[in-house]
PDB file of N, CA and C in Angstrom:
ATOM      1  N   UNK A   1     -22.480  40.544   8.002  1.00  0.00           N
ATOM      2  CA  UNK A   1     -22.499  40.249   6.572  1.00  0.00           C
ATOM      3  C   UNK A   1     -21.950  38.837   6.353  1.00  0.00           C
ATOM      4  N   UNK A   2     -22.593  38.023   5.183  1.00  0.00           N
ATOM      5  CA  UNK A   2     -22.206  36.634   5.178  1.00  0.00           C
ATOM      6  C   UNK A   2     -21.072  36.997   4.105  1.00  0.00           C
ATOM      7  N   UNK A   3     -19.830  36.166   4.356  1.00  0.00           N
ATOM      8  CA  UNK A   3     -18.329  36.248   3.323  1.00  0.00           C
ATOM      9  C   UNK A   3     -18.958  35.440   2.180  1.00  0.00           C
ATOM     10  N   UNK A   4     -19.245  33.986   2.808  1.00  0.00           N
ATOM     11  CA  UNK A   4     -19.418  33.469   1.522  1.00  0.00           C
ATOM     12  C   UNK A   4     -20.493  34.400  -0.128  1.00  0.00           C
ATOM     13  N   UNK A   5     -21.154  34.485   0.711  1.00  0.00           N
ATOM     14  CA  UNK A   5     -22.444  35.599  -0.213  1.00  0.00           C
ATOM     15  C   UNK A   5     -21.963  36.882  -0.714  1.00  0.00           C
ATOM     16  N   UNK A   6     -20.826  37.214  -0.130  1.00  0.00           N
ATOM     17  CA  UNK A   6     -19.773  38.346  -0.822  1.00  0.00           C
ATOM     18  C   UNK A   6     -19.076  37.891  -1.537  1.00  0.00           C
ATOM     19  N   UNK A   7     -18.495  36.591  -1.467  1.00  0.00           N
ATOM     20  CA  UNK A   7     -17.683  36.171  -2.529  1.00  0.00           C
ATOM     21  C   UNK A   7     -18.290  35.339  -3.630  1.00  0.00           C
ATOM     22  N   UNK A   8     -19.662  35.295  -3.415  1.00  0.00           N
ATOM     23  CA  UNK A   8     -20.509  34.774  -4.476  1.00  0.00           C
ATOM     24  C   UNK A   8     -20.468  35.774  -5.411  1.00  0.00           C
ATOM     25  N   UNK A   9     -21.231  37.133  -5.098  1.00  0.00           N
ATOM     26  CA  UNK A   9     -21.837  38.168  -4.882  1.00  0.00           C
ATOM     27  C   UNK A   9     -20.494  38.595  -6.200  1.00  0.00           C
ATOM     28  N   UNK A  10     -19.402  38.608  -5.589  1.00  0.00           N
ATOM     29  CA  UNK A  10     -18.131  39.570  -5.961  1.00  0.00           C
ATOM     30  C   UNK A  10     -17.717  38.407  -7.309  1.00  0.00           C
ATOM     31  N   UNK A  11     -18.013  37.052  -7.257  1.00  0.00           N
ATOM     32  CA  UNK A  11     -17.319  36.292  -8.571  1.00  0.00           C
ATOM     33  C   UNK A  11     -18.856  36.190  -9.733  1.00  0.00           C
ATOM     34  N   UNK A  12     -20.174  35.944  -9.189  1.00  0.00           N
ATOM     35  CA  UNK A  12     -20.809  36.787 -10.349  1.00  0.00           C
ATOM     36  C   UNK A  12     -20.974  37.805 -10.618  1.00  0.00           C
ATOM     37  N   UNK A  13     -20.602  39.060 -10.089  1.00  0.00           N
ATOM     38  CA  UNK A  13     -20.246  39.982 -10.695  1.00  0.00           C
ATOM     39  C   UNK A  13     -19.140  40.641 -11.988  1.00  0.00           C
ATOM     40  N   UNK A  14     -18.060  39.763 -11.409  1.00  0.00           N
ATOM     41  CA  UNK A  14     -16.760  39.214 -12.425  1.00  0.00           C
ATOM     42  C   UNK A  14     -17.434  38.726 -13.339  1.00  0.00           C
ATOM     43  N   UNK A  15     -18.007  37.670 -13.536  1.00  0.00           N
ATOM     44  CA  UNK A  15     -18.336  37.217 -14.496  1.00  0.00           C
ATOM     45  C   UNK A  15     -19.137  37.268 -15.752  1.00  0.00           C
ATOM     46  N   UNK A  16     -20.492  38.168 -14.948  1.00  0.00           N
ATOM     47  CA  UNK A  16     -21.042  39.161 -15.488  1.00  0.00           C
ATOM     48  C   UNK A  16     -20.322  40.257 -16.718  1.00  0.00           C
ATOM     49  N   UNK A  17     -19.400  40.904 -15.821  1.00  0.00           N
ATOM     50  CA  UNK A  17     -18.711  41.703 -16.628  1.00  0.00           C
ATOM     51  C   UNK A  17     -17.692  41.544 -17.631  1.00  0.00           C
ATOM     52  N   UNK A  18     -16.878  39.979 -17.382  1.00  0.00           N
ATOM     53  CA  UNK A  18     -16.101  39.108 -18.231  1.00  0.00           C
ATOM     54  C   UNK A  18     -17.331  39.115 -19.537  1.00  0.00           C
ATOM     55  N   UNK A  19     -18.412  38.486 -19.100  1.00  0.00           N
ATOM     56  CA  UNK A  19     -19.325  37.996 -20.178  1.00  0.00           C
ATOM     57  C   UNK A  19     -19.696  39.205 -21.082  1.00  0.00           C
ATOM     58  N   UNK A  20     -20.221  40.474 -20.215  1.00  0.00           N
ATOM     59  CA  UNK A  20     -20.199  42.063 -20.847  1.00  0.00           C
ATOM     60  C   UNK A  20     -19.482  42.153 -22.155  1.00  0.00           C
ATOM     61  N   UNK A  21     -18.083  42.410 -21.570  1.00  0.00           N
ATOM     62  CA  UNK A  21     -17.065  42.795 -22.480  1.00  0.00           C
ATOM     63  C   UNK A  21     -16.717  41.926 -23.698  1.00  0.00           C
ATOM     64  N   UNK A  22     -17.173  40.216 -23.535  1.00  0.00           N
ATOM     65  CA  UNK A  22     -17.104  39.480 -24.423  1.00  0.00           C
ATOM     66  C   UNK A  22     -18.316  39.592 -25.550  1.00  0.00           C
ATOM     67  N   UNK A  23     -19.411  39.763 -25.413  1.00  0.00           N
ATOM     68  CA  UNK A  23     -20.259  39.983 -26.276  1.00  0.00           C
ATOM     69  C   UNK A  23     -20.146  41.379 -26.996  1.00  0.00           C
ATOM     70  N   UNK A  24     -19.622  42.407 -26.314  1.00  0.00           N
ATOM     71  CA  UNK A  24     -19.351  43.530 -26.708  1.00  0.00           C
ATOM     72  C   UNK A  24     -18.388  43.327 -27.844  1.00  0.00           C
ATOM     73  N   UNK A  25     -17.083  42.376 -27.351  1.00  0.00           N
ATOM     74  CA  UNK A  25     -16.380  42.221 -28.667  1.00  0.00           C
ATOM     75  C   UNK A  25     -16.602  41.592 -29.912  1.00  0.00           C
ATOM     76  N   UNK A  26     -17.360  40.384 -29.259  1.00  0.00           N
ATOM     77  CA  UNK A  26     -18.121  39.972 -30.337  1.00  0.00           C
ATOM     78  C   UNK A  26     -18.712  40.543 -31.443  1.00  0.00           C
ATOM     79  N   UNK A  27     -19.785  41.542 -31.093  1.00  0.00           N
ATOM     80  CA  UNK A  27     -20.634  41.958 -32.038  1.00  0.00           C
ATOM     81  C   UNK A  27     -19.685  43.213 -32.536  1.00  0.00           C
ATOM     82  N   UNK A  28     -18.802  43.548 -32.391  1.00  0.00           N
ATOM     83  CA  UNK A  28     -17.730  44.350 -33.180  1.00  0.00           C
ATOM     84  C   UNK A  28     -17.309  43.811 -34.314  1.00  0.00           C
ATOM     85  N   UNK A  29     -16.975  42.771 -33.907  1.00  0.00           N
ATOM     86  CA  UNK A  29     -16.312  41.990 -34.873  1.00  0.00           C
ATOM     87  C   UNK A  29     -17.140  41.548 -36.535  1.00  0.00           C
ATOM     88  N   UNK A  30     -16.892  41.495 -37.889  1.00  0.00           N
ATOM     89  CA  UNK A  30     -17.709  40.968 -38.575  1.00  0.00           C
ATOM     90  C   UNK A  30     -17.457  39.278 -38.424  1.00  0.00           C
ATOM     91  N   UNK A  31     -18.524  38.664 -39.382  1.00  0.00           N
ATOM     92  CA  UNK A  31     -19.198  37.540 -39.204  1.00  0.00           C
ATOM     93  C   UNK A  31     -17.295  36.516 -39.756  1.00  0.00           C
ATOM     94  N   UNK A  32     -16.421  37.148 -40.444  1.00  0.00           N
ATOM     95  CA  UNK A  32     -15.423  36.647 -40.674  1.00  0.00           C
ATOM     96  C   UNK A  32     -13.917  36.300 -39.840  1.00  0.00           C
ATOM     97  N   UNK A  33     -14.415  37.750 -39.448  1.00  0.00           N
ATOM     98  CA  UNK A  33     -13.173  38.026 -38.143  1.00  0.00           C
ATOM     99  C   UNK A  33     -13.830  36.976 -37.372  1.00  0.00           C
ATOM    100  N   UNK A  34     -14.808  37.086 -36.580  1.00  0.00           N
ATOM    101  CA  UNK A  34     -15.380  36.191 -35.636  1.00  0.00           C
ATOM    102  C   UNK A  34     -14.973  34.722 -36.052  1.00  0.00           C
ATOM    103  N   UNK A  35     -15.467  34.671 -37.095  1.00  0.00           N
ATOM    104  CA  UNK A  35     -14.552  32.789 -37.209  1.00  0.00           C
ATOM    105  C   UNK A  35     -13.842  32.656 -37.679  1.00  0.00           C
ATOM    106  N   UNK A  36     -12.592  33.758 -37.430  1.00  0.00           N
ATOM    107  CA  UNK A  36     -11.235  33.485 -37.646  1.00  0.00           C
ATOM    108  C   UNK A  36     -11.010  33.813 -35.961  1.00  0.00           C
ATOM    109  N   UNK A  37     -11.419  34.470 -35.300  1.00  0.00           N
ATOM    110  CA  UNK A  37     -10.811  34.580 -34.110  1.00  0.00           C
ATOM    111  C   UNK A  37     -11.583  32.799 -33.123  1.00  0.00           C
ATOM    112  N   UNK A  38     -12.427  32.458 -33.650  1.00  0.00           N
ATOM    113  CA  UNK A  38     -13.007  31.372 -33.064  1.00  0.00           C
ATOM    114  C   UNK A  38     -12.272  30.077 -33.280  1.00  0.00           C
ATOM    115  N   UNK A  39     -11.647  29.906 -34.750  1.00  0.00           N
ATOM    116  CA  UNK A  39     -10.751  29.067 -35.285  1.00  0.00           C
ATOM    117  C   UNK A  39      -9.290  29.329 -34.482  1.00  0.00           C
ATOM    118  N   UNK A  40      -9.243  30.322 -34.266  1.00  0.00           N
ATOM    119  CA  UNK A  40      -7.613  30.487 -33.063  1.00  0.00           C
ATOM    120  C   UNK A  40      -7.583  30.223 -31.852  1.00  0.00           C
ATOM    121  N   UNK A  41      -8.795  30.415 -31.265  1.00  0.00           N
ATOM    122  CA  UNK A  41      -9.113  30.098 -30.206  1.00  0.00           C
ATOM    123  C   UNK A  41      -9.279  28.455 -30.075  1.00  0.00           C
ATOM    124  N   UNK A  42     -10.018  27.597 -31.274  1.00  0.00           N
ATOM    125  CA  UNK A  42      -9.491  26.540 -31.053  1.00  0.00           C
ATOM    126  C   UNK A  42      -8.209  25.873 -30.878  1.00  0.00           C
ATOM    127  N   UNK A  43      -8.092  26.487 -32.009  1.00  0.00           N
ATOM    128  CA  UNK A  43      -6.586  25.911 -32.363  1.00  0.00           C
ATOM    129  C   UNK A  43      -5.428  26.336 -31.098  1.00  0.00           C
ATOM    130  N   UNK A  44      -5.274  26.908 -30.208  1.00  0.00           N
ATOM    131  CA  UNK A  44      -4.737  27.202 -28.988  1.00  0.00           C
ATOM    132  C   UNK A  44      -5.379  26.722 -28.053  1.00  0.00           C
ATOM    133  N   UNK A  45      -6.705  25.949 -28.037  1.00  0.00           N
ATOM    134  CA  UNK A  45      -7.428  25.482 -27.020  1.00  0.00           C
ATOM    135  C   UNK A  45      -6.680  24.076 -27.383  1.00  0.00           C
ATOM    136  N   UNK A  46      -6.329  23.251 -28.831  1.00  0.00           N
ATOM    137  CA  UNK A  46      -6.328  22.156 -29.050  1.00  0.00           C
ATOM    138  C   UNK A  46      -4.818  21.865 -28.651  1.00  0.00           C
ATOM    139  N   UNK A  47      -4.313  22.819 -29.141  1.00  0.00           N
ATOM    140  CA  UNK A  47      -2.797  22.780 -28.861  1.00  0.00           C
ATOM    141  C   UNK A  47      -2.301  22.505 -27.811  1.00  0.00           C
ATOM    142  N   UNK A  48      -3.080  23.327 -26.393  1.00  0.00           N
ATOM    143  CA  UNK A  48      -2.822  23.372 -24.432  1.00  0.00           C
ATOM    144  C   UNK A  48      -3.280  21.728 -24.414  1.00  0.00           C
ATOM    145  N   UNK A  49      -4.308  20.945 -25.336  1.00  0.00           N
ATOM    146  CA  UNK A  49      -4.593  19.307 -24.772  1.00  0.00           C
ATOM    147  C   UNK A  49      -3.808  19.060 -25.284  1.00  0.00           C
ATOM    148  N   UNK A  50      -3.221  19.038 -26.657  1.00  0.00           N
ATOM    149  CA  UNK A  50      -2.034  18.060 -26.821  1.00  0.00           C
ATOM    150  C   UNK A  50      -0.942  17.833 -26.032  1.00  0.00           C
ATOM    151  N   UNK A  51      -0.613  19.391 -25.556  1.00  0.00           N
ATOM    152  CA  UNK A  51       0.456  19.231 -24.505  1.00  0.00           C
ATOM    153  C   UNK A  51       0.371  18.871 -23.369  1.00  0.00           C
ATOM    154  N   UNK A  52      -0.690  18.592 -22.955  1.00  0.00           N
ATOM    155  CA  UNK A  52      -1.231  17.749 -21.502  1.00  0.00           C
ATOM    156  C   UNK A  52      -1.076  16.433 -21.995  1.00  0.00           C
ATOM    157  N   UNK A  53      -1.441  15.834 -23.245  1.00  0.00           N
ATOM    158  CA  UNK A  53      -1.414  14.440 -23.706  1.00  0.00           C
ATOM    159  C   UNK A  53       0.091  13.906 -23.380  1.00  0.00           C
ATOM    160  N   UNK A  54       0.876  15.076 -24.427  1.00  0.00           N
ATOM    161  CA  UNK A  54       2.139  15.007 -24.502  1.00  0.00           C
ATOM    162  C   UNK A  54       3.166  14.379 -23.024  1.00  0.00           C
ATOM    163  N   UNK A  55       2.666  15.540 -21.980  1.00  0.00           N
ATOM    164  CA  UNK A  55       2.883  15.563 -20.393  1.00  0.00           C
ATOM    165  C   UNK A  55       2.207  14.584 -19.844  1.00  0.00           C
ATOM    166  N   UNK A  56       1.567  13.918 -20.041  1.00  0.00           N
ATOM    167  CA  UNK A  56       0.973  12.850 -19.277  1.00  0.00           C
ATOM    168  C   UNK A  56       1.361  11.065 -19.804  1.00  0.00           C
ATOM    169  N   UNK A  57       2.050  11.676 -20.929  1.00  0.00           N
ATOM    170  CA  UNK A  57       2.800  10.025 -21.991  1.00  0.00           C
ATOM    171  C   UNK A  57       4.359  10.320 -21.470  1.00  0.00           C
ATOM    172  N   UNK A  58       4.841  11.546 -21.237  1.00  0.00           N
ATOM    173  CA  UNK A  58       6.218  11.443 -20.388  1.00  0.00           C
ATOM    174  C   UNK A  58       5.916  11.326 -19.159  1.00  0.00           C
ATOM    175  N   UNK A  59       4.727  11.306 -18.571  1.00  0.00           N
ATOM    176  CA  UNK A  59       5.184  10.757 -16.713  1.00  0.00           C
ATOM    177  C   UNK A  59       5.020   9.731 -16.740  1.00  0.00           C
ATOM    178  N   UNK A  60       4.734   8.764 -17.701  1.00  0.00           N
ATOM    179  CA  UNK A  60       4.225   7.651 -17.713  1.00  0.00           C
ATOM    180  C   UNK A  60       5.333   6.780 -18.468  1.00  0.00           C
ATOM    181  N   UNK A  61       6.557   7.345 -19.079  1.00  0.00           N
ATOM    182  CA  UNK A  61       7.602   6.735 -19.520  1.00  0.00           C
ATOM    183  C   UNK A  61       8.953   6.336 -19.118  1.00  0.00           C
ATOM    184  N   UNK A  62       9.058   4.506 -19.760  1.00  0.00           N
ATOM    185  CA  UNK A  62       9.660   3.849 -19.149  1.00  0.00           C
ATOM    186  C   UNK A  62      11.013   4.806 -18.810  1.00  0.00           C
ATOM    187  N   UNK A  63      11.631   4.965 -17.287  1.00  0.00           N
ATOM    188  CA  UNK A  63      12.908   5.328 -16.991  1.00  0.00           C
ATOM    189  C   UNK A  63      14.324   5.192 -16.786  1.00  0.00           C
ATOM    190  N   UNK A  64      14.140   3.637 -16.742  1.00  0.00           N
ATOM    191  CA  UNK A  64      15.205   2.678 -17.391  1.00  0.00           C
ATOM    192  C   UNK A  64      15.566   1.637 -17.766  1.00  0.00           C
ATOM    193  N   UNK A  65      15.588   1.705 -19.088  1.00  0.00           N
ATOM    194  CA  UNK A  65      15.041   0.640 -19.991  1.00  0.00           C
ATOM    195  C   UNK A  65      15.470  -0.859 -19.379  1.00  0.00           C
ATOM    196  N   UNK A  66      17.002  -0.687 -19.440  1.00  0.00           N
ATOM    197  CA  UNK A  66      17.534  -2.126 -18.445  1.00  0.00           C
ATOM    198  C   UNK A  66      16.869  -2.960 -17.667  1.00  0.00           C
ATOM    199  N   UNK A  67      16.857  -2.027 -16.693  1.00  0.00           N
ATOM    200  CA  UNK A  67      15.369  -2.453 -14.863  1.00  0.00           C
ATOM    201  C   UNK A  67      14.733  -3.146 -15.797  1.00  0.00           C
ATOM    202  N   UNK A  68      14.099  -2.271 -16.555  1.00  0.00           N
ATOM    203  CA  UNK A  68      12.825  -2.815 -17.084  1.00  0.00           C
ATOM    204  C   UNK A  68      12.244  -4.294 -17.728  1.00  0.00           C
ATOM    205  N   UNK A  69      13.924  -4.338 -18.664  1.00  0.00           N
ATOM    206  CA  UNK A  69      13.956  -5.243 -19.292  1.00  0.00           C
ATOM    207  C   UNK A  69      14.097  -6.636 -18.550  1.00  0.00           C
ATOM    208  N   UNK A  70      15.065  -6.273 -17.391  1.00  0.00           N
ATOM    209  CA  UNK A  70      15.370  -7.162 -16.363  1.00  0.00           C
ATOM    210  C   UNK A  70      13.894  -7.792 -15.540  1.00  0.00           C
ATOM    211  N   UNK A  71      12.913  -6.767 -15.457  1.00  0.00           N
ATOM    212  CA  UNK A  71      11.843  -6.753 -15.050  1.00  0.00           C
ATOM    213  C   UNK A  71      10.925  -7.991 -15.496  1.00  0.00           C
ATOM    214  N   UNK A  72      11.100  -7.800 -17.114  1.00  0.00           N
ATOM    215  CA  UNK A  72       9.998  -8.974 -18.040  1.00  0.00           C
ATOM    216  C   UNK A  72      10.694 -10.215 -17.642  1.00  0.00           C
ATOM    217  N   UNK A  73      12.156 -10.063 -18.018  1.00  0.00           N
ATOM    218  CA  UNK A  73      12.870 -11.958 -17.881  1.00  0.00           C
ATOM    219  C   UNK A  73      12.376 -12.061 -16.925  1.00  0.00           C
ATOM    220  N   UNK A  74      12.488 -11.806 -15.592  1.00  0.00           N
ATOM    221  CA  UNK A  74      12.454 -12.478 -14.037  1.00  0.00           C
ATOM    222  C   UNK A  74      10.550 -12.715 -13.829  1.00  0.00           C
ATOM    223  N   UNK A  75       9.457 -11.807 -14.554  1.00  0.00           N
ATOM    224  CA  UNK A  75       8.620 -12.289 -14.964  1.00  0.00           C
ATOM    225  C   UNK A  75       8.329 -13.242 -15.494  1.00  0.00           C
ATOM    226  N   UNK A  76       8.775 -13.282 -16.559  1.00  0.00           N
ATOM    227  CA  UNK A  76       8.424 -14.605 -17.579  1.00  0.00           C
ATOM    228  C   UNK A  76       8.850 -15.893 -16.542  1.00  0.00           C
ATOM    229  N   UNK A  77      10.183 -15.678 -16.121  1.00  0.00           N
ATOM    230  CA  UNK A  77      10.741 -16.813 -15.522  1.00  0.00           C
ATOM    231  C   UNK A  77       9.764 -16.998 -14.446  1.00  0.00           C
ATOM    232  N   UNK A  78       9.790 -16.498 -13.929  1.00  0.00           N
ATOM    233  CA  UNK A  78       8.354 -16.293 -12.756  1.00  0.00           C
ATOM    234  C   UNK A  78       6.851 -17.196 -13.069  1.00  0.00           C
ATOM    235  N   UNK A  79       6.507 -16.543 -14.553  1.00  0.00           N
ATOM    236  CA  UNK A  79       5.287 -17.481 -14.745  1.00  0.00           C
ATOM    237  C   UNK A  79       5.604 -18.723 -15.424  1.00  0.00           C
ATOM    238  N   UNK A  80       7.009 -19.123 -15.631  1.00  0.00           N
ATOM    239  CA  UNK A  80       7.456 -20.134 -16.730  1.00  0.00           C
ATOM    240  C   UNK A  80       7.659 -21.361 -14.891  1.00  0.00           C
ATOM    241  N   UNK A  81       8.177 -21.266 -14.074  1.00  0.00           N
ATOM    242  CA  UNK A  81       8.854 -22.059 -13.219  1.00  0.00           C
ATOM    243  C   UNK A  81       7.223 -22.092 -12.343  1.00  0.00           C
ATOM    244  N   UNK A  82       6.544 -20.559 -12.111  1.00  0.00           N
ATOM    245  CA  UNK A  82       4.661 -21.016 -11.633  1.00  0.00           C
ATOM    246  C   UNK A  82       4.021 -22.531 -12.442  1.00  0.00           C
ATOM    247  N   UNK A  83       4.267 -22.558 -13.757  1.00  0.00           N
ATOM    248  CA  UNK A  83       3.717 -23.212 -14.583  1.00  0.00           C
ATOM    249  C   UNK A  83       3.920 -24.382 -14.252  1.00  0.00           C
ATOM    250  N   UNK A  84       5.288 -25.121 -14.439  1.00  0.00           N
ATOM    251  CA  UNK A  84       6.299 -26.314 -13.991  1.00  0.00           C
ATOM    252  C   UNK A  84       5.395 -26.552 -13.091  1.00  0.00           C
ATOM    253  N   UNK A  85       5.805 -25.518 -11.690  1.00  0.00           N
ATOM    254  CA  UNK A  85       4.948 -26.894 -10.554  1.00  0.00           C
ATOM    255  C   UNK A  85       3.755 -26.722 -10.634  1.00  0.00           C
ATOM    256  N   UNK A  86       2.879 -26.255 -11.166  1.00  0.00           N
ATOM    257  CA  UNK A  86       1.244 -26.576 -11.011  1.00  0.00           C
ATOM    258  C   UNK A  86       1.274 -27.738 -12.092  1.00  0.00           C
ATOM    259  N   UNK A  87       2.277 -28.169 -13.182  1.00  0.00           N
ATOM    260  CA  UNK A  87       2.134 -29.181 -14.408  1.00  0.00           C
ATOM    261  C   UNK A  87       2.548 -30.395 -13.188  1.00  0.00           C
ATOM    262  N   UNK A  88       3.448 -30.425 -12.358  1.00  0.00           N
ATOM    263  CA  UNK A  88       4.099 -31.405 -11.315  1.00  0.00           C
ATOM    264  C   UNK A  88       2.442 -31.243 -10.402  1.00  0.00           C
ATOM    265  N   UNK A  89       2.072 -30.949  -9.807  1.00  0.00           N
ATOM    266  CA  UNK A  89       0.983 -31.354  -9.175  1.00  0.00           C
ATOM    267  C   UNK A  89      -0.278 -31.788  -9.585  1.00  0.00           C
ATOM    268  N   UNK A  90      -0.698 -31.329 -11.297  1.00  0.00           N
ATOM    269  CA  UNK A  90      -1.196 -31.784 -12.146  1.00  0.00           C
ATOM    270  C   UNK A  90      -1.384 -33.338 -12.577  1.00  0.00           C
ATOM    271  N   UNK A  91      -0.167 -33.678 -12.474  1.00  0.00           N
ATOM    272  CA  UNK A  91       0.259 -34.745 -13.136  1.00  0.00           C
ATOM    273  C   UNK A  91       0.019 -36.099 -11.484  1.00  0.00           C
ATOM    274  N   UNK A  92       0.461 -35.370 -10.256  1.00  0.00           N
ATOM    275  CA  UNK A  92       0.374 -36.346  -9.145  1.00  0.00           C
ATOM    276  C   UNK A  92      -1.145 -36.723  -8.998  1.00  0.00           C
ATOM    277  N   UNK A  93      -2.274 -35.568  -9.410  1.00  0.00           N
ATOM    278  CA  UNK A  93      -3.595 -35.774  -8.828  1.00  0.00           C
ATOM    279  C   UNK A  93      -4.632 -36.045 -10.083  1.00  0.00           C
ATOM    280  N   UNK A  94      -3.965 -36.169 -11.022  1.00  0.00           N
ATOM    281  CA  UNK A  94      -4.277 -36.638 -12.143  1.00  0.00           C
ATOM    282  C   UNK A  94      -5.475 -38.201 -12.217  1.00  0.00           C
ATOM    283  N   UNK A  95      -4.596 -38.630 -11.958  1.00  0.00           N
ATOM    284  CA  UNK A  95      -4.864 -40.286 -11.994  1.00  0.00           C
ATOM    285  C   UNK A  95      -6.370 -40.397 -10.778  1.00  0.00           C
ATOM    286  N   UNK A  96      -5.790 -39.364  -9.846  1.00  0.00           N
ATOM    287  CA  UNK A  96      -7.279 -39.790  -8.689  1.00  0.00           C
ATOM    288  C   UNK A  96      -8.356 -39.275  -8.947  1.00  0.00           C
ATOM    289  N   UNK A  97      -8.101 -37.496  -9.913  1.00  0.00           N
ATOM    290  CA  UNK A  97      -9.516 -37.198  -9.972  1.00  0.00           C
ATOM    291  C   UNK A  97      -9.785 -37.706 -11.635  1.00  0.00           C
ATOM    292  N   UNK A  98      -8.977 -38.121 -12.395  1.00  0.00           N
ATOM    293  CA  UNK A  98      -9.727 -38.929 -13.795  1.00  0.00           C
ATOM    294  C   UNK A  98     -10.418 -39.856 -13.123  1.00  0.00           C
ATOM    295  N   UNK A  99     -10.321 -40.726 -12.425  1.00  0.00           N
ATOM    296  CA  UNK A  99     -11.132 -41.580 -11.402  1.00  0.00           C
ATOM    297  C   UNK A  99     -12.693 -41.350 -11.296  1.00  0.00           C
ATOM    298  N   UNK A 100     -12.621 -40.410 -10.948  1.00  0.00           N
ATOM    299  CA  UNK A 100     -14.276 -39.550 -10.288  1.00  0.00           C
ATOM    300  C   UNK A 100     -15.081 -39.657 -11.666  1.00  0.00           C
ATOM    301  N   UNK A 101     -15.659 -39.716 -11.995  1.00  0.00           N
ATOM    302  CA  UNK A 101     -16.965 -39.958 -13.117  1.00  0.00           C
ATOM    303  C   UNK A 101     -17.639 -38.633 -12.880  1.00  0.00           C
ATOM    304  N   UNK A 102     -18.222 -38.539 -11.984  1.00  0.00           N
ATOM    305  CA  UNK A 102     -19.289 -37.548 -11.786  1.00  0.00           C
ATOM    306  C   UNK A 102     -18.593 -36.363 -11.601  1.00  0.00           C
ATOM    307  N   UNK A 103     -18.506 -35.018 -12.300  1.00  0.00           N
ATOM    308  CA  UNK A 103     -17.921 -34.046 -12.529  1.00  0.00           C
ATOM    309  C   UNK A 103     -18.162 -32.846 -11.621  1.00  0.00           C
ATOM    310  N   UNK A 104     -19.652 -33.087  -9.983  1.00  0.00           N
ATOM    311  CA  UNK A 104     -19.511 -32.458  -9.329  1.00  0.00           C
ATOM    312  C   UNK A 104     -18.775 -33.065  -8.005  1.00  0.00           C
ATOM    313  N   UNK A 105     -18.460 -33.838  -8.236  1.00  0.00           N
ATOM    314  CA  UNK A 105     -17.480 -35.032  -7.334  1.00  0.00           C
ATOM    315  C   UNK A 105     -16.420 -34.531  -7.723  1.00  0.00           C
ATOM    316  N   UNK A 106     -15.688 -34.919  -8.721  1.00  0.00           N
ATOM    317  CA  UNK A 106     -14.583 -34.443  -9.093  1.00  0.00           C
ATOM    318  C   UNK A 106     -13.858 -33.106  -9.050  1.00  0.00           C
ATOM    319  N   UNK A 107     -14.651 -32.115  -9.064  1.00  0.00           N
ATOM    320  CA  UNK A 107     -14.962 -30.404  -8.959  1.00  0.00           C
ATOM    321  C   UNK A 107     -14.234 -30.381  -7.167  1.00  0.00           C
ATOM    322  N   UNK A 108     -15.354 -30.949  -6.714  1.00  0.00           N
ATOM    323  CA  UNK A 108     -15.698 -30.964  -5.168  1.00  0.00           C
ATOM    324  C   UNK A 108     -14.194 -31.595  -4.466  1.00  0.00           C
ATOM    325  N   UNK A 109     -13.045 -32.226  -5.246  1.00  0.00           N
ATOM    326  CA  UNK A 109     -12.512 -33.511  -4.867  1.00  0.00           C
ATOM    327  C   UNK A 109     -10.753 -32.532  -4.902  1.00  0.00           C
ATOM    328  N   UNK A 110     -10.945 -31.845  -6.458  1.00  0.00           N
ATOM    329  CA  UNK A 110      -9.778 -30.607  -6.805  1.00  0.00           C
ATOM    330  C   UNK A 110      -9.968 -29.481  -6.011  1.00  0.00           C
ATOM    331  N   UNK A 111     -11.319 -29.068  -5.617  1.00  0.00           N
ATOM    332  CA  UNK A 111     -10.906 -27.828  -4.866  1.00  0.00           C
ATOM    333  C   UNK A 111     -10.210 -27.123  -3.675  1.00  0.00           C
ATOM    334  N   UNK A 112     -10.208 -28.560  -2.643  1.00  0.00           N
ATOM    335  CA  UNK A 112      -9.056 -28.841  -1.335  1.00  0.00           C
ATOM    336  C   UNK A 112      -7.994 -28.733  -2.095  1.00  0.00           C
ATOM    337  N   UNK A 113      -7.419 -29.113  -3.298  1.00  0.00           N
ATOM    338  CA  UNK A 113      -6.249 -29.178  -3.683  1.00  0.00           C
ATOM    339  C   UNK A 113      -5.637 -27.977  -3.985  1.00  0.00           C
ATOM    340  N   UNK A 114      -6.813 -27.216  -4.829  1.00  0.00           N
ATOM    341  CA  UNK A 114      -6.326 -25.906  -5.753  1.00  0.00           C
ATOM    342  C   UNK A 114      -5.785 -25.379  -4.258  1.00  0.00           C
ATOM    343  N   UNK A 115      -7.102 -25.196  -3.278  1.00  0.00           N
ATOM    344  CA  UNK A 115      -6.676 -24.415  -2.179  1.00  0.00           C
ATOM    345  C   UNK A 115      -5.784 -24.069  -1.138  1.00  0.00           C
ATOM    346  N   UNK A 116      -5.230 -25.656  -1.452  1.00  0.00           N
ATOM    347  CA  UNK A 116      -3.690 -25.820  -0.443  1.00  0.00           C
ATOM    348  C   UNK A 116      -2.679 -25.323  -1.356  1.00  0.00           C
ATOM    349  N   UNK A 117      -2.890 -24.963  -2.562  1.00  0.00           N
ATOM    350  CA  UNK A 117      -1.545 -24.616  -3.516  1.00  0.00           C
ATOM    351  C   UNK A 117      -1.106 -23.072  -2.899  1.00  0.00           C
TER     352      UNK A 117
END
């Protein structure tokens, strides 16, 4: 006997009968009950995402604020002192490639440069 094909076999059967008993309740129900029990069912369906939203904005929150804060200065300073020396090497190669006229010369002339940075 194949397992997998039994356990096919055995979960549409479940399901089958899940589905059974659900239509069965269904049509018990009048047309009011039914969309009041459909409206609860949202509303407990909407409720389980919020709280996943909820759970997924606390794993994702900052854990200490300090670090953190410490984090941006030494950033900033980071891209503030990056800035400085590319304005200092700016300023040395300045004069040679304003020189160049022709702008795929000039292109061609900065890109050894960018690349040694």
């Amino acid at each position: 006997m194949n397992i997998e094909k039994f356990y096919y076999d055995e979960q549409t059967e479940m399901y089958e009968q899940i589905k059974k008993e659900q239509d069965e309740h269904e049509q018990s129900l009048s047309v009011e009950e039914r969309e009041k029990e459909h409206q609860k069912l949202f509303q407990e369906a909407r409720t389980i995402m919020e709280k996943a939203e909820r759970k997924k904005k606390e794993e994702y929150q900052i854990i200490n604020p300090v670090k953190y804060q410490r984090y941006i200065i030494f950033r900033k300073n980071g891209i503030r002192s990056a800035v400085s020396y590319l304005i200092g090497i700016y300023v040395q190669v300045w004069e040679k490639l304003a020189g160049i006229s022709d702008a795929k010369r000039r292109f061609n002339a900065a890109d050894p440069i960018k690349n040694s940075l």
